[in-house]
Protein backbone atom coordinates (compact mmCIF):
# COMPACT_ATOMS: atom_id res chain seq x y z
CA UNK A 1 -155.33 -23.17 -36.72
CA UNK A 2 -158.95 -23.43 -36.40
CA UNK A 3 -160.24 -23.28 -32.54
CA UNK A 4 -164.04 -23.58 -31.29
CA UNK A 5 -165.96 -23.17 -28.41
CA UNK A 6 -169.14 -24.53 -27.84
CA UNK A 7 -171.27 -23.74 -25.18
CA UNK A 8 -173.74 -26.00 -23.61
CA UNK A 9 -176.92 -24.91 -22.07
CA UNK A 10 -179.60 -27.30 -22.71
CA UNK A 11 -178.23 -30.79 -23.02
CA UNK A 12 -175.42 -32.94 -21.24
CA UNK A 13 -171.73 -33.34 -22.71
CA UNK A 14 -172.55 -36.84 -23.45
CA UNK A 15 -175.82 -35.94 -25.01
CA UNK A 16 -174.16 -33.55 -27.25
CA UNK A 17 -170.65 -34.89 -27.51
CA UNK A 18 -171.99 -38.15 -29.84
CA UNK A 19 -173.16 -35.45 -32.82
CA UNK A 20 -170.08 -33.59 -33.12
CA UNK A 21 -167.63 -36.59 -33.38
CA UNK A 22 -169.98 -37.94 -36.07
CA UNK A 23 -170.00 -34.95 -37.91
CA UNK A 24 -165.61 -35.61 -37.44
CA UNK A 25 -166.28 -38.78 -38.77
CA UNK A 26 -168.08 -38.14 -41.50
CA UNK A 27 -165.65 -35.71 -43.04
CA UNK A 28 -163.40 -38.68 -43.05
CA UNK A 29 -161.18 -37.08 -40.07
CA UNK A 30 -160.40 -38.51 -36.41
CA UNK A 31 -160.80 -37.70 -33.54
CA UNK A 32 -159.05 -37.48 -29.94
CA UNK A 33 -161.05 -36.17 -26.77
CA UNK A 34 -159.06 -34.79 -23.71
CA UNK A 35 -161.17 -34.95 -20.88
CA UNK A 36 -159.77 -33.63 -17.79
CA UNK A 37 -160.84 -36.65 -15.04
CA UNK A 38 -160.66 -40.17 -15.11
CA UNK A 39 -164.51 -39.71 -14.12
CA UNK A 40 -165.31 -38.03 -17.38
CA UNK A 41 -163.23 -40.04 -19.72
CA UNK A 42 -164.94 -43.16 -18.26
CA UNK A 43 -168.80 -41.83 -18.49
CA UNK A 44 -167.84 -40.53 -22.46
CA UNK A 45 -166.25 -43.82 -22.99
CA UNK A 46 -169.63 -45.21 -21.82
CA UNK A 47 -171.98 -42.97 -23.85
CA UNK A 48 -170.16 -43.62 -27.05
CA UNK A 49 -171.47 -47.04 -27.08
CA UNK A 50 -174.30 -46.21 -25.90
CA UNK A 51 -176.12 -43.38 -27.04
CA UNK A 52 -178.21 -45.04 -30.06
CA UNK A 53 -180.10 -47.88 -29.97
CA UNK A 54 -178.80 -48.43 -33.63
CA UNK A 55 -175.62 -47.32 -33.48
CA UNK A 56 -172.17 -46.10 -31.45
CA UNK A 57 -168.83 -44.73 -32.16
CA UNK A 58 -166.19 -46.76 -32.64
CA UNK A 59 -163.55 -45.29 -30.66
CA UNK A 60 -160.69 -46.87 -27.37
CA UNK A 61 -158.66 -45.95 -24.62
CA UNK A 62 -154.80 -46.62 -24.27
CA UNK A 63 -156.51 -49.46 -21.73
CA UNK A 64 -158.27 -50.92 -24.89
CA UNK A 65 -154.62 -50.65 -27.13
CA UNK A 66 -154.62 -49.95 -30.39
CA UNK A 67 -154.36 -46.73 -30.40
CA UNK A 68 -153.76 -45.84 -33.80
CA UNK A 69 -156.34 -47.88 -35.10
CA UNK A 70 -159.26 -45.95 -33.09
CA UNK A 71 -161.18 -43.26 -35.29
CA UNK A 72 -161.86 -41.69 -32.26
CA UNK A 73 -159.02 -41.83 -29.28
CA UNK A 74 -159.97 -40.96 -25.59
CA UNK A 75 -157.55 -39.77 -23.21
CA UNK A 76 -156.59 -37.54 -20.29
CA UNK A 77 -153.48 -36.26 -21.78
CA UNK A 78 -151.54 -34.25 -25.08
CA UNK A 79 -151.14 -37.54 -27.01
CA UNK A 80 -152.65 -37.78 -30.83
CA UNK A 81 -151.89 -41.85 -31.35
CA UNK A 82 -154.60 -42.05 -34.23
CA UNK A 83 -153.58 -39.19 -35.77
CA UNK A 84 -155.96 -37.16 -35.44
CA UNK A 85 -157.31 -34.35 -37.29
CA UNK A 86 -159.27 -32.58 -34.97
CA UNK A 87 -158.87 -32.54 -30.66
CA UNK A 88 -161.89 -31.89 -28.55
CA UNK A 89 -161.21 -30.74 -25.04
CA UNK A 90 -164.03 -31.74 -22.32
CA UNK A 91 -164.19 -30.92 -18.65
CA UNK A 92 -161.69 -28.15 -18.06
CA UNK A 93 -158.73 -30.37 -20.58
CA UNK A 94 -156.07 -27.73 -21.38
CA UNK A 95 -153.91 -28.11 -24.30
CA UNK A 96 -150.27 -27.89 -24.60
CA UNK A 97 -150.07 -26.02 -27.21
CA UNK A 98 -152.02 -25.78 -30.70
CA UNK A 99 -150.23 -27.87 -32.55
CA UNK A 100 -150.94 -31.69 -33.54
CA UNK A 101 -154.02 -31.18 -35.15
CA UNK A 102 -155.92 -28.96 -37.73
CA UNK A 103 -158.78 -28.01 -35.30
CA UNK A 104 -159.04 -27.37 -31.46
CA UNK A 105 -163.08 -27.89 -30.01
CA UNK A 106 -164.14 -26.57 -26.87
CA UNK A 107 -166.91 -28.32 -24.77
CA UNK A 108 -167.59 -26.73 -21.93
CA UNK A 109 -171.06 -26.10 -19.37
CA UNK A 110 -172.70 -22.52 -19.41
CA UNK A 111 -174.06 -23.90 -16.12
CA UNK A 112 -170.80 -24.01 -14.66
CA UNK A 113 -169.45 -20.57 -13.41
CA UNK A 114 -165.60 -22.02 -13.58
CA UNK A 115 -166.01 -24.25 -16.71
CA UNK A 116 -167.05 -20.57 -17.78
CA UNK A 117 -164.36 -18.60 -16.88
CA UNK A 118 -161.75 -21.04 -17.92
CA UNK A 119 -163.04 -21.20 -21.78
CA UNK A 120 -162.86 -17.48 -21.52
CA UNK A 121 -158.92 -17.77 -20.51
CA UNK A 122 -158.92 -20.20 -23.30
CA UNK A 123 -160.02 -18.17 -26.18
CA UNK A 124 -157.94 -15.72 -24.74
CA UNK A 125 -154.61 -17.47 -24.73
CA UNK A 126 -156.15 -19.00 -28.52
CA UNK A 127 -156.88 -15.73 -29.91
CA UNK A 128 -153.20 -14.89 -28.28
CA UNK A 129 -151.94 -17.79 -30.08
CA UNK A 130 -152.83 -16.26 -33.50
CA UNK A 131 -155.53 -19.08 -33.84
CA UNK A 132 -159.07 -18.36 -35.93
CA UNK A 133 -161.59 -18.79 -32.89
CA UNK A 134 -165.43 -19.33 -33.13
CA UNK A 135 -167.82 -19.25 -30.17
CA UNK A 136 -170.87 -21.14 -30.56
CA UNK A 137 -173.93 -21.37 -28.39
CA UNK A 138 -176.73 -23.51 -27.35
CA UNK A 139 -179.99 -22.45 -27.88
CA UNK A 140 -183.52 -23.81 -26.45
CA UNK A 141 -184.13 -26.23 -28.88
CA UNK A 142 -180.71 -27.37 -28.71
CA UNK A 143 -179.33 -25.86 -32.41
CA UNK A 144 -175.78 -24.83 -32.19
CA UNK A 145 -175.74 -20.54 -32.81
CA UNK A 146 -172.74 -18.74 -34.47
CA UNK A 147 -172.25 -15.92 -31.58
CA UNK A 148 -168.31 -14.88 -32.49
């Protein structure tokens, strides 16, 4: 089990957020992100479709049904309806467990002293976990940085 962590520092969650689901996409997996508040689910929701003038992301929420349909699945909780290949977790979103998917991706705000600490309890219950972990940081111009 594959599990990153990437670190903002320059740019937003939904600036950033947008790129990495289309790199999902484009390896022909899907896609469920776990946010943890109704708040944050709604806002992603909203910068999916929004986030290119020439494009968006094709993706729903159990409101929208279909679940299993949607390349990319938004939720609050554990559930993998599309079944997805990878599982980004936003906002402070635990997982259960690492299971239900091939790859586990951290989001989390450098800014943010507890969204901080709890990706470091994360990667420490991942690496506990037996998982293959990979922290990756922000730089200035915004290029993701191998760091572990």
């Amino acid at each position: 089990m594959d599990v990153f962590f990437y670190h903002l520092e320059h740019q937003t969650l939904e600036r950033v957020l947008p790129s990495l689901l289309e790199k999902t996409l484009a390896r022909g997996w899907r896609a469920v992100v776990q946010a943890g508040s109704e708040d944050r689910l709604e806002a992603i929701d909203q910068a999916l479709w929004t986030y290119a003038d020439d494009s968006f992301l094709p993706h729903g929420t159990a409101r929208a049904g279909h679940a299993s349909e949607q390349p990319v699945y938004l939720t609050l909780g554990n559930e993998t309806p599309n079944g997805a290949g990878v599982r980004f977790l936003v906002d402070g979103a635990e997982a259960e467990a690492f299971s239900g998917a091939e790859r586990f991706v951290y989001v989390f705000d450098g800014r943010d002293p507890d969204a901080v600490a709890s990706a470091r309890t994360q990667w420490t219950g991942a690496k506990a976990a037996g998982c293959a972990v990979t922290y990756w940081q922000q730089s200035e111009s915004g290029r993701w940085e191998k760091k572990a």
